[in-house]
Protein backbone atom coordinates (compact mmCIF):
# COMPACT_ATOMS: atom_id res chain seq x y z
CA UNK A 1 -14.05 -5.47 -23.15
CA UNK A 2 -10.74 -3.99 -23.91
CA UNK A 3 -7.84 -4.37 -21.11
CA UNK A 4 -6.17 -1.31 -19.71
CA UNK A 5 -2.49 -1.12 -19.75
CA UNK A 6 -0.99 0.18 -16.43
CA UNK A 7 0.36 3.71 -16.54
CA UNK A 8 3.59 4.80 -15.27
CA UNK A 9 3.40 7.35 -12.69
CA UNK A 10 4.63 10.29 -12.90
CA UNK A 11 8.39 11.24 -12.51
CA UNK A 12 7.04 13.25 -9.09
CA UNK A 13 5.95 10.48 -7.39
CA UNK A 14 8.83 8.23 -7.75
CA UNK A 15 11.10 8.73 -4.86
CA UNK A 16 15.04 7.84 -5.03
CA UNK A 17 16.02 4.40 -3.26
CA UNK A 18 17.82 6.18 -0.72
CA UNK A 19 14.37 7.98 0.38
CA UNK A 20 12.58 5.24 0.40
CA UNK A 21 11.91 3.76 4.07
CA UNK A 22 13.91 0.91 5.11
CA UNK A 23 11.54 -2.21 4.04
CA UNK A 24 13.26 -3.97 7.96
CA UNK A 25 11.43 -0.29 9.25
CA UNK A 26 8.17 -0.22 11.03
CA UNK A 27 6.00 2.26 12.79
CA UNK A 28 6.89 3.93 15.95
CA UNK A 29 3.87 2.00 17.69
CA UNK A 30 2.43 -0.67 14.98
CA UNK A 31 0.49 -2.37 17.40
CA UNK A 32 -1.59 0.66 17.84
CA UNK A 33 -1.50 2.10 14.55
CA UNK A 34 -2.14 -0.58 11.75
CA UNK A 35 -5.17 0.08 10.41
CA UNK A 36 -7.98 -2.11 8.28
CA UNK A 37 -10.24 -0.93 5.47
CA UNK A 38 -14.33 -1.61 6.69
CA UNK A 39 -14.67 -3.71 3.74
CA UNK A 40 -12.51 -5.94 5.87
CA UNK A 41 -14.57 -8.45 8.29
CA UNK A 42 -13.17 -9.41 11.24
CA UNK A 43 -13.81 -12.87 10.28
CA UNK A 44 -12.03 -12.74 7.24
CA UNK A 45 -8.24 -13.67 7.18
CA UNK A 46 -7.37 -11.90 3.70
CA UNK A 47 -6.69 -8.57 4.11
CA UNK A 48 -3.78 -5.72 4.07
CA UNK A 49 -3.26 -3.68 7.07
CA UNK A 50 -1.92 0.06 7.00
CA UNK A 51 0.38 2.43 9.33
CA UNK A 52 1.54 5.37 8.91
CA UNK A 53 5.22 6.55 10.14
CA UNK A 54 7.20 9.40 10.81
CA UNK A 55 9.49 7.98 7.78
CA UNK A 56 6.27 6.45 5.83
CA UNK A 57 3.47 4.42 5.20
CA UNK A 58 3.55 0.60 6.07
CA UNK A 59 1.70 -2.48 4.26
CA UNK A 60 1.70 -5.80 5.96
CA UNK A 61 -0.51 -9.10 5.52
CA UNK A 62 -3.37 -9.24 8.19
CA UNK A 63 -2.30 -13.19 8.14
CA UNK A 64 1.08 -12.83 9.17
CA UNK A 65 1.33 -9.66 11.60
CA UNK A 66 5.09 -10.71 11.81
CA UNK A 67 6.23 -11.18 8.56
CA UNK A 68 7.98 -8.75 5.77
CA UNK A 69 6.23 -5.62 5.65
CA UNK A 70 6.50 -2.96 2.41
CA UNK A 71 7.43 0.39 2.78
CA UNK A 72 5.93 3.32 0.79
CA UNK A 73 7.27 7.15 1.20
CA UNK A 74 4.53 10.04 1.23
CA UNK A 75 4.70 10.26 -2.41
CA UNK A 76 4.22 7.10 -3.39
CA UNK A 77 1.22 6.46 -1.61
CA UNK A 78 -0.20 9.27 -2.78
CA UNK A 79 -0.05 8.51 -6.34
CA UNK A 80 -1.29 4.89 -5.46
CA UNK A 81 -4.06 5.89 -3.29
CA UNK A 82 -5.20 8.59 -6.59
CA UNK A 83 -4.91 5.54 -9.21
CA UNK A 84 -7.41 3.70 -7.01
CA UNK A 85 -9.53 6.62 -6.58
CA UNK A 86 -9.50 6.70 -10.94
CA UNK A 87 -10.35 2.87 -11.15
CA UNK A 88 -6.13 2.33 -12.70
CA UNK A 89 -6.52 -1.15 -10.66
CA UNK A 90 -9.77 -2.25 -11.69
CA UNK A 91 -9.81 -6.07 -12.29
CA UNK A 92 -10.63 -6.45 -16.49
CA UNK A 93 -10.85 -9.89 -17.70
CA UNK A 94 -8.55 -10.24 -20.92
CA UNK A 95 -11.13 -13.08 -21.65
């Protein structure tokens, strides 16, 4: 089975650096608003949480609630959230 090379995204979806959210920034109220997907058991430590801000959307480890946490604008999560949605980060073996 052939591998798939990533694709760049589109000029649109690439915000400056200086509209990025601060990575040090995190939601008004994270400890209400991070969010797990329901593929996510409770019993299972390995898994990203999600917020969304008034300045973006916020990634941190579900293992370490305290630790760095990535910062996405509008934009950018968009065009992730779309190349999921199309199967762009589909595990291929290059076996």
């Amino acid at each position: 089975m052939p591998t798939m090379s990533c694709p760049t995204p589109p000029r649109a979806c690439a915000a400056p650096a200086d509209a990025r959210p601060a990575a040090a920034a995190r939601p008004a109220n994270p400890a209400s608003g991070w969010l797990r997907s329901s593929y996510c058991a409770d019993h299972l430590p390995s898994c990203v949480e999600v917020a969304f801000g008034p300045t973006g959307v916020f990634v941190r480890d579900s293992k370490d609630p305290d630790g760095p946490v990535l910062a996405f604008t509008q934009d950018e999560w968009t065009a992730f959230l779309l190349g999921a949605q199309a199967g762009e980060f589909e595990f291929r073996c290059a076996c």
